[in-house]
N, C-alpha and C. Protein backbone atom coordinates (compact mmCIF):
# COMPACT_ATOMS: atom_id res chain seq x y z
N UNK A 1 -19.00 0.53 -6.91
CA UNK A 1 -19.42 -0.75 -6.38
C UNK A 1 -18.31 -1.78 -6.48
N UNK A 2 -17.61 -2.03 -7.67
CA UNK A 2 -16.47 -2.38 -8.06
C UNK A 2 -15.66 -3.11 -6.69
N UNK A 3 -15.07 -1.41 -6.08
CA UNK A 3 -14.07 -1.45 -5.51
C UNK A 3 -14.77 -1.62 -3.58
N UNK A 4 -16.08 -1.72 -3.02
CA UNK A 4 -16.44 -2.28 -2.32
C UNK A 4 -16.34 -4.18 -2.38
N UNK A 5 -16.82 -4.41 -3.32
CA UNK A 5 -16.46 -5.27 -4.21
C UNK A 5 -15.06 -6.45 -3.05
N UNK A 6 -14.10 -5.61 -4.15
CA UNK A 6 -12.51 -5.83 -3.96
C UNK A 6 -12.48 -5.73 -2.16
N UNK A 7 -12.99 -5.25 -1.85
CA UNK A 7 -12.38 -4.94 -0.46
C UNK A 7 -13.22 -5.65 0.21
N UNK A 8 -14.24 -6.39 -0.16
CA UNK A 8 -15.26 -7.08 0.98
C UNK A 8 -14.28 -8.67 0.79
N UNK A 9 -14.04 -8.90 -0.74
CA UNK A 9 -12.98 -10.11 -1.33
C UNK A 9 -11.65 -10.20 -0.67
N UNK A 10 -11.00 -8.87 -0.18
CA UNK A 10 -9.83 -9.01 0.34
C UNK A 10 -9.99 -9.01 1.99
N UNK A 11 -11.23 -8.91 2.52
CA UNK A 11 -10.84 -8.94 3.81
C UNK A 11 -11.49 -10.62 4.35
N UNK A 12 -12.24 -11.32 3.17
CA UNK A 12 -12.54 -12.51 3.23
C UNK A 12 -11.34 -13.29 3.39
N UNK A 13 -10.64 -12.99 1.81
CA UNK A 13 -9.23 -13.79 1.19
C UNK A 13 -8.10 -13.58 2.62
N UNK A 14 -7.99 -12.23 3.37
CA UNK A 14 -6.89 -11.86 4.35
C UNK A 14 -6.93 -13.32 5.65
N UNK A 15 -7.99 -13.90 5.68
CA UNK A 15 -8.38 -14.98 6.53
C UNK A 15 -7.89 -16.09 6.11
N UNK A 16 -7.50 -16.13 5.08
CA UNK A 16 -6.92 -17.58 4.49
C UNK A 16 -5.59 -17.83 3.98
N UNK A 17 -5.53 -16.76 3.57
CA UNK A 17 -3.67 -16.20 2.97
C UNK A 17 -2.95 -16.21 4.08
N UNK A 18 -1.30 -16.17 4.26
CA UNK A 18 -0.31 -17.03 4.72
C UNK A 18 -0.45 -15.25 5.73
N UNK A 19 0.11 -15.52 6.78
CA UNK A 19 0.63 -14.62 7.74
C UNK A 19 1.46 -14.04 6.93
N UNK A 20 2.40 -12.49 7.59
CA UNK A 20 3.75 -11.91 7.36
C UNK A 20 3.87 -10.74 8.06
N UNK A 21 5.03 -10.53 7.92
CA UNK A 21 5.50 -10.06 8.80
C UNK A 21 5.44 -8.11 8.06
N UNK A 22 5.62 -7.38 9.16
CA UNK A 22 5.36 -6.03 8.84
C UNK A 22 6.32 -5.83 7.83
N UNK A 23 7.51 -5.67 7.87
CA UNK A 23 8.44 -5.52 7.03
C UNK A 23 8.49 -6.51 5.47
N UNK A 24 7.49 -7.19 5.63
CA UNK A 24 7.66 -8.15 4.41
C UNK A 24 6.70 -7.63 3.22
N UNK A 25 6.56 -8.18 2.16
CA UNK A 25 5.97 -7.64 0.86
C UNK A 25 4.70 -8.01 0.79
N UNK A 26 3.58 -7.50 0.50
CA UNK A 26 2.22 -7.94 0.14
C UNK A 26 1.93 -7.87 -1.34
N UNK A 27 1.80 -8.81 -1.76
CA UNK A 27 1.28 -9.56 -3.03
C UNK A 27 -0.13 -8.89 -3.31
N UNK A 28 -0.61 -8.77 -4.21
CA UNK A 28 -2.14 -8.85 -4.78
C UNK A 28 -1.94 -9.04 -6.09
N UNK A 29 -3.12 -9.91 -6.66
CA UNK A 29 -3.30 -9.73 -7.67
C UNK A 29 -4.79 -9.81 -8.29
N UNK A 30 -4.58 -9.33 -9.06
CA UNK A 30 -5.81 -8.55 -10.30
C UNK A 30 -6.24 -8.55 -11.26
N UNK A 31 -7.21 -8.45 -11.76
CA UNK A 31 -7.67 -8.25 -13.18
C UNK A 31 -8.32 -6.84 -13.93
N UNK A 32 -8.02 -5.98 -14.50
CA UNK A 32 -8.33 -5.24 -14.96
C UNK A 32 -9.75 -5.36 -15.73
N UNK A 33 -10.69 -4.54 -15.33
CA UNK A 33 -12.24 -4.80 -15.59
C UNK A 33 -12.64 -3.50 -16.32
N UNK A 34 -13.67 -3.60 -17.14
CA UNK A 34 -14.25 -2.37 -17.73
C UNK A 34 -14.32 -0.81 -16.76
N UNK A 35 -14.87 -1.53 -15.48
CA UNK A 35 -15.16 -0.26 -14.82
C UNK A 35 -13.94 0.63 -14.45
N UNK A 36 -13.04 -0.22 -14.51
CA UNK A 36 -11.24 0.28 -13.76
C UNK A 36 -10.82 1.74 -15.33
N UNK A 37 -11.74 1.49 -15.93
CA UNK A 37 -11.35 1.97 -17.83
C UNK A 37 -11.64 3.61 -17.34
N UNK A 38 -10.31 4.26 -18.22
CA UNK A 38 -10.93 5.80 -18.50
C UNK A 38 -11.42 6.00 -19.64
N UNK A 39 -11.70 7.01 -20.46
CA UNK A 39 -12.15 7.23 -21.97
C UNK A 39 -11.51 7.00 -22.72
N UNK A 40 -10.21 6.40 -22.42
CA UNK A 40 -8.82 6.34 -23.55
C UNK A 40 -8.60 4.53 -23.39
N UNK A 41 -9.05 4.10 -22.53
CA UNK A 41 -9.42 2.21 -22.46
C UNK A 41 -7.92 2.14 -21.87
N UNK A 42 -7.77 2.77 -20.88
CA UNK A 42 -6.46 2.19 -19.98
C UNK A 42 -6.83 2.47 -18.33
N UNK A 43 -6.30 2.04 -17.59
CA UNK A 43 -7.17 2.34 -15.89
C UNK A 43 -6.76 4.13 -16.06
N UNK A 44 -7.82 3.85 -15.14
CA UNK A 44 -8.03 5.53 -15.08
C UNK A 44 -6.83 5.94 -13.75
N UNK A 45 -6.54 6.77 -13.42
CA UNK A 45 -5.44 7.11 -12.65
C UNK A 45 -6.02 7.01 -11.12
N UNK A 46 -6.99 7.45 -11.00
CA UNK A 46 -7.47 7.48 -9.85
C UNK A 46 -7.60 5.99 -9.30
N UNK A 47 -7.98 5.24 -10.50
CA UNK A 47 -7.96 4.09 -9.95
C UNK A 47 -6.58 2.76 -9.27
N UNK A 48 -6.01 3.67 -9.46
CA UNK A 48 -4.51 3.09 -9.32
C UNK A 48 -4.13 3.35 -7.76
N UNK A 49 -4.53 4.79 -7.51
CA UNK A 49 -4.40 5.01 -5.77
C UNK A 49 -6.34 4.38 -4.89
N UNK A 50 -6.65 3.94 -5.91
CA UNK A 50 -7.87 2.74 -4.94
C UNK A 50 -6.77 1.47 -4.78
N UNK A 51 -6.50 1.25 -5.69
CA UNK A 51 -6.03 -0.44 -5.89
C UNK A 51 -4.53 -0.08 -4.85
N UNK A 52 -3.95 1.00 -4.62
CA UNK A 52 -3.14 1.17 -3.74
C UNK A 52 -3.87 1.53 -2.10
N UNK A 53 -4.87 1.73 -1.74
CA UNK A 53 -5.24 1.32 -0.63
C UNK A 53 -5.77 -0.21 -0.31
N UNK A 54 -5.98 -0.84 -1.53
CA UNK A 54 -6.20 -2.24 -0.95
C UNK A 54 -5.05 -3.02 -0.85
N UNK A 55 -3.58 -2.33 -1.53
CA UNK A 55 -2.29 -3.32 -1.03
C UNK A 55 -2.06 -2.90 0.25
N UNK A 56 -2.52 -1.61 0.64
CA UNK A 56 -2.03 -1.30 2.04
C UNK A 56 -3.03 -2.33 2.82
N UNK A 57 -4.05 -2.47 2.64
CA UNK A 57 -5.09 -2.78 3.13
C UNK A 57 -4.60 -4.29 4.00
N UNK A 58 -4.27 -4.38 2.76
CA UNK A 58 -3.33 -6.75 2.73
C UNK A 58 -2.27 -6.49 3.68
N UNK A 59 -1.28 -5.20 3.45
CA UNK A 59 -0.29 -5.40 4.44
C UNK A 59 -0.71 -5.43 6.08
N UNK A 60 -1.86 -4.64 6.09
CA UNK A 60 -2.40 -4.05 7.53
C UNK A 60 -3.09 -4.79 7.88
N UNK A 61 -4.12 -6.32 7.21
CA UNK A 61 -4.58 -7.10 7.93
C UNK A 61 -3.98 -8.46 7.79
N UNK A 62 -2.92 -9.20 6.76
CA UNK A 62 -2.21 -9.69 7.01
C UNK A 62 -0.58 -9.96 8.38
N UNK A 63 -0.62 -8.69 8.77
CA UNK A 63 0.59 -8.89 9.57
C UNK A 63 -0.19 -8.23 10.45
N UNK A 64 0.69 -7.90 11.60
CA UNK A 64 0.03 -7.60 13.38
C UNK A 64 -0.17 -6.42 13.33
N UNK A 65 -0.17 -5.59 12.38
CA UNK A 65 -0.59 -4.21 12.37
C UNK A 65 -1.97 -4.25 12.55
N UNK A 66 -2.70 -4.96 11.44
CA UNK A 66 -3.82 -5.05 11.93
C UNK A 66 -4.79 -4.89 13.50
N UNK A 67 -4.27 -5.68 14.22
CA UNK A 67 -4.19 -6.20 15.60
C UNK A 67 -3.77 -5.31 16.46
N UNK A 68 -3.18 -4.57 16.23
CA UNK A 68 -2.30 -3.64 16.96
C UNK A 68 -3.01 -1.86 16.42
N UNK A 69 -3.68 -2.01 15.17
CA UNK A 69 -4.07 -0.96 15.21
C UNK A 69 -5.81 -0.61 15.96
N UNK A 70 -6.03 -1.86 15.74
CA UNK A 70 -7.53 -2.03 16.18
C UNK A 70 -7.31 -1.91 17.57
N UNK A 71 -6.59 -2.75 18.68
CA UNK A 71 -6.47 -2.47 19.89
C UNK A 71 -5.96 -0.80 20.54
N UNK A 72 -5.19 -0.51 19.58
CA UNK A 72 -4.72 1.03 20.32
C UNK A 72 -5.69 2.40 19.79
N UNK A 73 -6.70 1.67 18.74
CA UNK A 73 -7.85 2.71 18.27
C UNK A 73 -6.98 3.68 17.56
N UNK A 74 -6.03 3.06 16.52
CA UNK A 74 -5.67 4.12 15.55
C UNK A 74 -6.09 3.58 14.52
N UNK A 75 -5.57 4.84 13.46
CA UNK A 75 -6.28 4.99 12.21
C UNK A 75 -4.65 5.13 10.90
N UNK A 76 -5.01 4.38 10.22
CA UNK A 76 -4.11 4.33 8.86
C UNK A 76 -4.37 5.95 8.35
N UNK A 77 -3.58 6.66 7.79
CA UNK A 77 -3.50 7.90 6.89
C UNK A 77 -2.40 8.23 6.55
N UNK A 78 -3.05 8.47 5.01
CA UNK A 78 -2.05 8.79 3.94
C UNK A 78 -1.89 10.23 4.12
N UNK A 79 -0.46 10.71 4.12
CA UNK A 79 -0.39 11.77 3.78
C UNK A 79 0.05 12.36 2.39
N UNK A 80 0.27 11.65 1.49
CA UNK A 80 0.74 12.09 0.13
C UNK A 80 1.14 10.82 -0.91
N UNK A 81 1.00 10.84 -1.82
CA UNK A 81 1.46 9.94 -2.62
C UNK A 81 2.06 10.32 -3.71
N UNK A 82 3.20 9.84 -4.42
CA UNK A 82 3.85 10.41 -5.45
C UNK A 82 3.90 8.71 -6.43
N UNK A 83 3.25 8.91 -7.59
CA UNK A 83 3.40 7.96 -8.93
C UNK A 83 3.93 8.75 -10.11
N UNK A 84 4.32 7.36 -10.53
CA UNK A 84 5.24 7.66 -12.07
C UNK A 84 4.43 6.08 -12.89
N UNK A 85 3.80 6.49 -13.71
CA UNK A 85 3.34 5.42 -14.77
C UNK A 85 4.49 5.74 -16.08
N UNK A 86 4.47 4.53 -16.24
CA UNK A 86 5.61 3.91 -17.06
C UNK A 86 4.54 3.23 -18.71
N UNK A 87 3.37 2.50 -17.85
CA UNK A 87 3.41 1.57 -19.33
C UNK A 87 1.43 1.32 -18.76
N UNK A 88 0.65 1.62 -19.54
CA UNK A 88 -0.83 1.20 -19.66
C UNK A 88 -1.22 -0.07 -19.48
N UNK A 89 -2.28 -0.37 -18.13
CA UNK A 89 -2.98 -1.17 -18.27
C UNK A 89 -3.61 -0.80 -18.65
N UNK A 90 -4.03 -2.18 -19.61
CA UNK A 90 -5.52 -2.31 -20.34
C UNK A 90 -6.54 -3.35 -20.19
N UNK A 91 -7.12 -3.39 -20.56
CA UNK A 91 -8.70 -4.26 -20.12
C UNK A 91 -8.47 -5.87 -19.93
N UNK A 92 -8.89 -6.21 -19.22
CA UNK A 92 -8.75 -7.58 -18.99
C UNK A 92 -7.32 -7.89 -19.12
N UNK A 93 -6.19 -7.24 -18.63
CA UNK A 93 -4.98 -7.71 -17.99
C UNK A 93 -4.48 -8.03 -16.53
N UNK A 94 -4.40 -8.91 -16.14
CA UNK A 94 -3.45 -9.07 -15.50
C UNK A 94 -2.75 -8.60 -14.36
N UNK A 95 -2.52 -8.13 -13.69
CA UNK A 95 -1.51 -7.51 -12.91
C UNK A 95 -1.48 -7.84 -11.35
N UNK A 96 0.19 -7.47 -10.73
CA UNK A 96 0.09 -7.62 -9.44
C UNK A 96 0.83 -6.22 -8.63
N UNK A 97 0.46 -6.59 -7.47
CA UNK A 97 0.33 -5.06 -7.06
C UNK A 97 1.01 -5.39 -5.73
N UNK A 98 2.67 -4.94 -5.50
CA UNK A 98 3.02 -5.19 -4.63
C UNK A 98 3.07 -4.27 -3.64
N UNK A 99 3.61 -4.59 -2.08
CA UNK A 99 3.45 -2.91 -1.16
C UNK A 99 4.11 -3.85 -0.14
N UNK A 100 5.51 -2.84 -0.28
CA UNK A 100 5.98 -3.20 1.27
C UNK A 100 6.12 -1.49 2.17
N UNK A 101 6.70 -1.38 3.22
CA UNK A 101 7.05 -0.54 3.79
C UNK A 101 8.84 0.06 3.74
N UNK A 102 8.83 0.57 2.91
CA UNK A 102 10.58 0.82 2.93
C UNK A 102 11.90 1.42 3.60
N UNK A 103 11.18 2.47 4.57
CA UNK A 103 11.89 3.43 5.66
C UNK A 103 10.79 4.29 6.48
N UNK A 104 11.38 4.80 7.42
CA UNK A 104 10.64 5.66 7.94
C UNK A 104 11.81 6.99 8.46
N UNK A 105 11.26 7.93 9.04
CA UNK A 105 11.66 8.82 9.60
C UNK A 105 11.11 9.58 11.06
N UNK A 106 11.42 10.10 11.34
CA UNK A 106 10.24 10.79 13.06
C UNK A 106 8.90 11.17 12.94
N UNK A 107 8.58 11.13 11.32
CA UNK A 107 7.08 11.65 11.14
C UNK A 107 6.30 10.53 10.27
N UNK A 108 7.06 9.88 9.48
CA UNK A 108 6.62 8.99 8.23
C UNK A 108 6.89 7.57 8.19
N UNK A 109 6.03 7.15 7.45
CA UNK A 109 6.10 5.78 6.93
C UNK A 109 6.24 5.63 5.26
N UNK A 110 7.02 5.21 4.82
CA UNK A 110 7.00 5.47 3.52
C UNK A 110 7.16 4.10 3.04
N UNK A 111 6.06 4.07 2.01
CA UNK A 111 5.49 2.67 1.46
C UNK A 111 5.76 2.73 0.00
N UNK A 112 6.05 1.69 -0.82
CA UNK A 112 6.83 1.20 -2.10
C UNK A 112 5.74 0.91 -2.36
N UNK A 113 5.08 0.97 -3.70
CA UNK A 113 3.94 0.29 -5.00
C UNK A 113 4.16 -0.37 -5.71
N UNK A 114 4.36 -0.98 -5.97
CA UNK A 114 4.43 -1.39 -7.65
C UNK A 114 2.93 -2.23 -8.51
N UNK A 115 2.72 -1.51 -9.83
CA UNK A 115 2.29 -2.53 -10.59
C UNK A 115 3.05 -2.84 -11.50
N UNK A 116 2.54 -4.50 -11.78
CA UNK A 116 3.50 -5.43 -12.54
C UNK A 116 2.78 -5.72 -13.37
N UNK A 117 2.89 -6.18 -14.29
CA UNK A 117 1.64 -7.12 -14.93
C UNK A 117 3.44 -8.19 -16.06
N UNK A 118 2.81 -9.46 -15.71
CA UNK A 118 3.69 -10.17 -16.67
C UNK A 118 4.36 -10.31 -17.93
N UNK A 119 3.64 -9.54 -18.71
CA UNK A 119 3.98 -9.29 -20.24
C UNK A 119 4.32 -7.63 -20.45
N UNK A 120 4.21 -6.77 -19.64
CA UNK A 120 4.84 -5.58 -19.65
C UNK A 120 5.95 -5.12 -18.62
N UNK A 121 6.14 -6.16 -17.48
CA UNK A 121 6.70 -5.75 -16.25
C UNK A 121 6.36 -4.35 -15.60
N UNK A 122 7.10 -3.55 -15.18
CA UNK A 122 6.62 -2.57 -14.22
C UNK A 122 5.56 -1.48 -15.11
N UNK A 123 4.35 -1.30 -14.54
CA UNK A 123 3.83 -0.57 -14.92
C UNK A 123 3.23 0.64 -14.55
N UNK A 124 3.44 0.75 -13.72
CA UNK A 124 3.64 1.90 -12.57
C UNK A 124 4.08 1.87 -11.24
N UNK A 125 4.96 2.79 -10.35
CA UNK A 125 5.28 2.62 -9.24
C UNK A 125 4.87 3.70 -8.60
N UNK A 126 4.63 3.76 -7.38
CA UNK A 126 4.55 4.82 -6.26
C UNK A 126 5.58 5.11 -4.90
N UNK A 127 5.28 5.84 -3.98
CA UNK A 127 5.62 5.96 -2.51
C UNK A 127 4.80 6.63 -2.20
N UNK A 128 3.87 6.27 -1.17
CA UNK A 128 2.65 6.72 -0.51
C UNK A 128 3.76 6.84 1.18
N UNK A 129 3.54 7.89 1.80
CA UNK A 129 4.07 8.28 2.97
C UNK A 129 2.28 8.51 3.84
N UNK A 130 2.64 7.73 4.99
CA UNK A 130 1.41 7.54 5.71
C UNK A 130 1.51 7.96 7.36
N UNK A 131 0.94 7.73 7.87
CA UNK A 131 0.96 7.80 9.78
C UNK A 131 -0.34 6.83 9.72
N UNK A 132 -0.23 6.83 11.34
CA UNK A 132 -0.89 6.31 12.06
C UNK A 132 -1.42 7.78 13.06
N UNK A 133 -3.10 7.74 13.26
CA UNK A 133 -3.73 8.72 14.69
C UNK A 133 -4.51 8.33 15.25
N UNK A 134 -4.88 8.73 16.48
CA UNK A 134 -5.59 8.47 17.06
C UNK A 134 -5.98 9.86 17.46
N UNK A 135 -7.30 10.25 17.92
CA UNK A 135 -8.20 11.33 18.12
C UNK A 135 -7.53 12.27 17.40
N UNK A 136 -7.36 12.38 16.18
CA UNK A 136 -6.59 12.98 15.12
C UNK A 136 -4.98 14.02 15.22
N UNK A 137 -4.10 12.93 16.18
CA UNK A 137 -2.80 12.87 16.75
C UNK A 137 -2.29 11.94 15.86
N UNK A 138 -1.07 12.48 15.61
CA UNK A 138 0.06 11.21 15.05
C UNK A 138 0.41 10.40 16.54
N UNK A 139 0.46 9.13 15.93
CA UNK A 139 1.02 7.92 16.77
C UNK A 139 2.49 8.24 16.36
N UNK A 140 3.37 8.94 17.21
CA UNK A 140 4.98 8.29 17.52
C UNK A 140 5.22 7.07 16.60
N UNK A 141 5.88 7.42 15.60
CA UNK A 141 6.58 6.00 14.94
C UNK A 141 7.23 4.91 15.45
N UNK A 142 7.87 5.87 16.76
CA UNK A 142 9.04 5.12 17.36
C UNK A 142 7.60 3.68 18.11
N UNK A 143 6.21 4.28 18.79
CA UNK A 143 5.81 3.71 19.26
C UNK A 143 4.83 2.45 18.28
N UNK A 144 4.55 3.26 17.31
CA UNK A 144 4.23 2.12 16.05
C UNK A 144 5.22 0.51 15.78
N UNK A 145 6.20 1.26 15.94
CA UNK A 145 7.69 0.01 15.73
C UNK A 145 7.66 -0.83 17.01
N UNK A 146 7.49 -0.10 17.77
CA UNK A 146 7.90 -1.21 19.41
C UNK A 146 6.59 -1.93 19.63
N UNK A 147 5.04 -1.71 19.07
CA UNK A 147 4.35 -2.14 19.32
C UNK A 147 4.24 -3.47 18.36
N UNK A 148 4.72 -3.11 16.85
CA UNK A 148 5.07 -4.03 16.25
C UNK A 148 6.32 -4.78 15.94
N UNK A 149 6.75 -4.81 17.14
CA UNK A 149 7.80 -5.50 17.11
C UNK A 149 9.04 -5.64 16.07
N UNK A 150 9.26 -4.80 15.99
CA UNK A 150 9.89 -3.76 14.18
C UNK A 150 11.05 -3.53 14.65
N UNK A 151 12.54 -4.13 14.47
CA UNK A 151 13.57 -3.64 15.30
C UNK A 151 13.79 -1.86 14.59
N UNK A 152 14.34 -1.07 15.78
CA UNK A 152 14.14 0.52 16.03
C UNK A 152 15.62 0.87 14.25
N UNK A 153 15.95 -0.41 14.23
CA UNK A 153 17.35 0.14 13.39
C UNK A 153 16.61 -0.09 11.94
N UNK A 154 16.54 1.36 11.01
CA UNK A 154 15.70 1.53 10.28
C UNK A 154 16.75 1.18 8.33
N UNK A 155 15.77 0.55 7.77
CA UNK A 155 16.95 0.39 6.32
C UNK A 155 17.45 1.54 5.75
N UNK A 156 18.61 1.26 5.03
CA UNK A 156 19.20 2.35 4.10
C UNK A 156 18.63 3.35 3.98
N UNK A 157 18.79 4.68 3.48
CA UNK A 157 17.69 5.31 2.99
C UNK A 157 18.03 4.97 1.43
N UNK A 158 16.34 4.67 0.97
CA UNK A 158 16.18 4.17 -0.58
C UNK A 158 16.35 5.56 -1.58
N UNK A 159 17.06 5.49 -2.53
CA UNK A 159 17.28 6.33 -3.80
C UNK A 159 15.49 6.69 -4.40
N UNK A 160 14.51 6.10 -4.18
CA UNK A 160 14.03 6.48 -4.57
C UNK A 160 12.73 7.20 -3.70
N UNK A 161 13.04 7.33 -2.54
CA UNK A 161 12.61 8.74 -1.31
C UNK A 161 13.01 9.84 -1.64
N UNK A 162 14.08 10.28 -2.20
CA UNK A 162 14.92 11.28 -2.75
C UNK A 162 14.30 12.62 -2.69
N UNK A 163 12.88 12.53 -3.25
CA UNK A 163 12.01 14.01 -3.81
C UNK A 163 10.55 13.40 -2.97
N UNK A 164 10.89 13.03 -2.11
CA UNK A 164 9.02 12.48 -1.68
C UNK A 164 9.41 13.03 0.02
N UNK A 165 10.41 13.63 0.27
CA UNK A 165 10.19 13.65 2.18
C UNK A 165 9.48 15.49 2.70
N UNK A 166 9.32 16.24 1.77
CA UNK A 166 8.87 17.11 1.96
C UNK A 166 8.13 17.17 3.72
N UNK A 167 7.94 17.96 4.36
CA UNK A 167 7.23 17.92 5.76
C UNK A 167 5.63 17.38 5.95
């Protein structure tokens, strides 16, 4: 219920929060609640790739993706996610949960995580590699980019894609 919750709050909050642009960073932030708890009183793991579909969530209805995915009748999908936890949240902390988009390739989108929380700094990071389909077809990246107005010349490749491009 929780995390219906969160997502009925973030698509309220997405109406009032500042525009941005696809390539730019989405912010969230959070509070760590009983229910987020595993048996050991730190978020449970699973709950870390929920709270990572609602940063995607901010990036996709904050910027024109949104708009652009609803009109061409595609669909967001993850194809894999790779995390490394570093340091425990615990109950009633804090944290923010950033997500930009960092590179792509002819098949992928590969998206950056982070949780932060202020008094521990990074506390876990990810790369979630995603597509876009429609009638359960990949959308062309190339055509994802031109629709969002995404110039075609793609960043560096990041050091930390390294072990995540598998097919």
């Amino acid at each position: 219920m929780n995390l219906y919750l969160r997502l009925l709050m973030l698509f309220v909050k997405s109406l009032f929060r500042p525009r941005i642009r696809v390539m730019d960073e989405s912010k969230l932030n959070f509070l760590v609640l009983p229910n987020d708890l595993d048996v050991y009183g730190h978020v449970n793991n699973s709950r870390y790739l929920a709270f990572m579909d609602l940063g995607r969530m901010d990036l996709i209805l904050r910027s024109d993706l949104g708009q652009i995915i609803s009109q061409n009748g595609w669909n967001p999908v993850i194809g894999s996610v790779s995390i490394s936890f570093r340091r425990s949240l615990k109950l009633f902390e804090k944290f923010t949960l950033r997500t930009r988009i960092i590179w792509w390739d002819e098949k992928w989108f590969y998206i950056d995580q982070r949780f932060e929380s202020s008094s521990q700094g990074v506390c876990a990071f990810a790369v979630a590699k995603g597509v876009f389909v429609k009638h359960g077809r990949r959308v062309p990246v190339e055509q994802v980019l031109a629709k969002a107005r995404v110039p075609m010349e793609k960043p560096s490749f990041p050091d930390t894609l390294k072990d995540t491009r598998g097919s």
